[in-house]
Protein backbone atom coordinates (compact mmCIF):
# COMPACT_ATOMS: atom_id res chain seq x y z
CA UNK A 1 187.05 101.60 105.45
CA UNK A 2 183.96 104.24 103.78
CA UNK A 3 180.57 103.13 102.97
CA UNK A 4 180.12 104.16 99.64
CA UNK A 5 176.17 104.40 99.08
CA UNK A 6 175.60 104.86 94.91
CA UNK A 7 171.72 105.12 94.91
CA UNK A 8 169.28 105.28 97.40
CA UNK A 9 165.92 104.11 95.82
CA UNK A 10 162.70 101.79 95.99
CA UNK A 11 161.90 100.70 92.58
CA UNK A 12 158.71 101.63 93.23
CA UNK A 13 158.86 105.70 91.85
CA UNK A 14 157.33 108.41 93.89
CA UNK A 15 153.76 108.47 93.61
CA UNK A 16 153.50 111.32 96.86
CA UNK A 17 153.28 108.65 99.22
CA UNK A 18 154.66 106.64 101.75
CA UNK A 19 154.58 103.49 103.80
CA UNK A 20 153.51 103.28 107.59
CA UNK A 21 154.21 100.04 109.90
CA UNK A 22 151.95 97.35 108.11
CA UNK A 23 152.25 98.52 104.68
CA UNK A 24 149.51 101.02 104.47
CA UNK A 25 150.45 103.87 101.76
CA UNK A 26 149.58 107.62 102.69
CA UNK A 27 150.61 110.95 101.71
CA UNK A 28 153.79 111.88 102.13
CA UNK A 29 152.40 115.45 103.55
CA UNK A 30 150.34 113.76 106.33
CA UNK A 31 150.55 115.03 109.43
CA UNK A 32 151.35 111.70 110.83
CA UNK A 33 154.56 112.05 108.65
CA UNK A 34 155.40 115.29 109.86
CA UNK A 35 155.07 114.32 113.24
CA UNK A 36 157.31 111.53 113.46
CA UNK A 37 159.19 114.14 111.36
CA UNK A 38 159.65 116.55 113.71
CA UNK A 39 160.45 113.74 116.22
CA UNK A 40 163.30 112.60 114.17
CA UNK A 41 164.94 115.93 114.59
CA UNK A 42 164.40 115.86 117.92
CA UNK A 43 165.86 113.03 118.64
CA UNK A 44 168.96 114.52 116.53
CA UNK A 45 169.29 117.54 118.33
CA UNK A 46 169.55 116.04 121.52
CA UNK A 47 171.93 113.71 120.36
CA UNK A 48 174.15 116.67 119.76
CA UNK A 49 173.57 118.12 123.20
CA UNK A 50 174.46 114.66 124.43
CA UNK A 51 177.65 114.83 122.41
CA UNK A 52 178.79 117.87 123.58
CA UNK A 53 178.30 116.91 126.99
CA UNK A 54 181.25 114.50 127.05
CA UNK A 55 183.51 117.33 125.79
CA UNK A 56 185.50 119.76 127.55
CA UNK A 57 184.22 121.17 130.05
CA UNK A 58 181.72 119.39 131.05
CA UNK A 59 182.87 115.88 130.44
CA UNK A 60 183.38 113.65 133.63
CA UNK A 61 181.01 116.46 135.59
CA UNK A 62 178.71 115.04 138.00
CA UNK A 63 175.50 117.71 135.97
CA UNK A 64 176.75 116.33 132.65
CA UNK A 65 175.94 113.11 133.91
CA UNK A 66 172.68 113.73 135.12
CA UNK A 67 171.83 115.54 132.52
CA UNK A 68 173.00 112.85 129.87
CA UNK A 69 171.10 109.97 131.66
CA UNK A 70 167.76 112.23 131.71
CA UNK A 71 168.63 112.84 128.14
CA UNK A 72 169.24 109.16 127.05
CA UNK A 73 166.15 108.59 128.50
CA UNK A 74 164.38 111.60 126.27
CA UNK A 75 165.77 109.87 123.17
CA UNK A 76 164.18 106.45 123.51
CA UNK A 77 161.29 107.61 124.54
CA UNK A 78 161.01 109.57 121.42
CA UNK A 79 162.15 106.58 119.23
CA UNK A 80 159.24 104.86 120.99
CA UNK A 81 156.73 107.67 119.98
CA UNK A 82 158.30 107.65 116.25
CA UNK A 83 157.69 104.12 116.51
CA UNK A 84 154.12 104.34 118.05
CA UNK A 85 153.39 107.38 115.22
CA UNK A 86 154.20 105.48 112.10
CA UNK A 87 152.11 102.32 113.31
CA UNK A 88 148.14 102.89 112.02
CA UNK A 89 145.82 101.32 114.55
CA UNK A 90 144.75 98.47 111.85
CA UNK A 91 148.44 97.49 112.20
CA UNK A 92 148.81 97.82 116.27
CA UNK A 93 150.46 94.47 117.24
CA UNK A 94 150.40 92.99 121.24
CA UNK A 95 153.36 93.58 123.17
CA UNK A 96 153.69 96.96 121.20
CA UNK A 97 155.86 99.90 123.05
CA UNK A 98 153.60 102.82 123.80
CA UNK A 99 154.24 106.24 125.39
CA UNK A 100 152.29 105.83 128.51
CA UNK A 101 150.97 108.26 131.74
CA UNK A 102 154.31 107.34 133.39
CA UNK A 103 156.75 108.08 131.02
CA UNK A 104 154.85 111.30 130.29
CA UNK A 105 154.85 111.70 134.13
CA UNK A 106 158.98 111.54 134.53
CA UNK A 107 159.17 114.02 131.97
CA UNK A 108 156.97 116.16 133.68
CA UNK A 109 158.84 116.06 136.84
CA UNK A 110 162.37 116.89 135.48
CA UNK A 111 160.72 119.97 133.43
């Protein structure tokens, strides 16, 4: 079975802008946009390197492993920060994820 998607659209046109976590409109060339941007294709990229790690030859190694656990980690972590980018302080909720000293500290210790 294919998804078939036909359209991809808001109803609302393209006035430039876009929404952030709470519904708060800003421009689409932001460089809060770009950010989580960039994050998104981080996140992608890695997910590639992840893939290729369980082929040939380095699927089932003990390094591929490692390395995919560390990696796994990398990736939520940035979801977290994409997350954490398109929320506005007016719309910061309790309980909210945030990219703290110790995650930044584990990263710092693998580099």
């Amino acid at each position: 079975m294919s998804i078939r998607i036909d359209r991809v659209y808001t109803r609302s046109g393209d006035d430039g802008r876009t929404g952030l976590v709470g519904g708060k409109r800003i421009a689409k060339d932001d460089l809060r946009i770009a950010s989580y941007g960039e994050v998104d294709e981080l996140n992608s990229v890695i997910g590639v390197v992840r893939s290729a790690l369980a082929e040939p030859p380095y699927a089932g190694t003990e390094a591929a492993a490692r390395i995919d656990g560390v990696l796994g980690f990398v990736q939520q972590e940035l979801f977290d920060l994409g997350s954490e980018l398109a929320t506005p302080p007016e719309s910061e909720y309790e309980g909210m994820i945030r990219i703290g000293d110790e995650a930044i500290a584990r990263m710092e210790a693998w580099i």
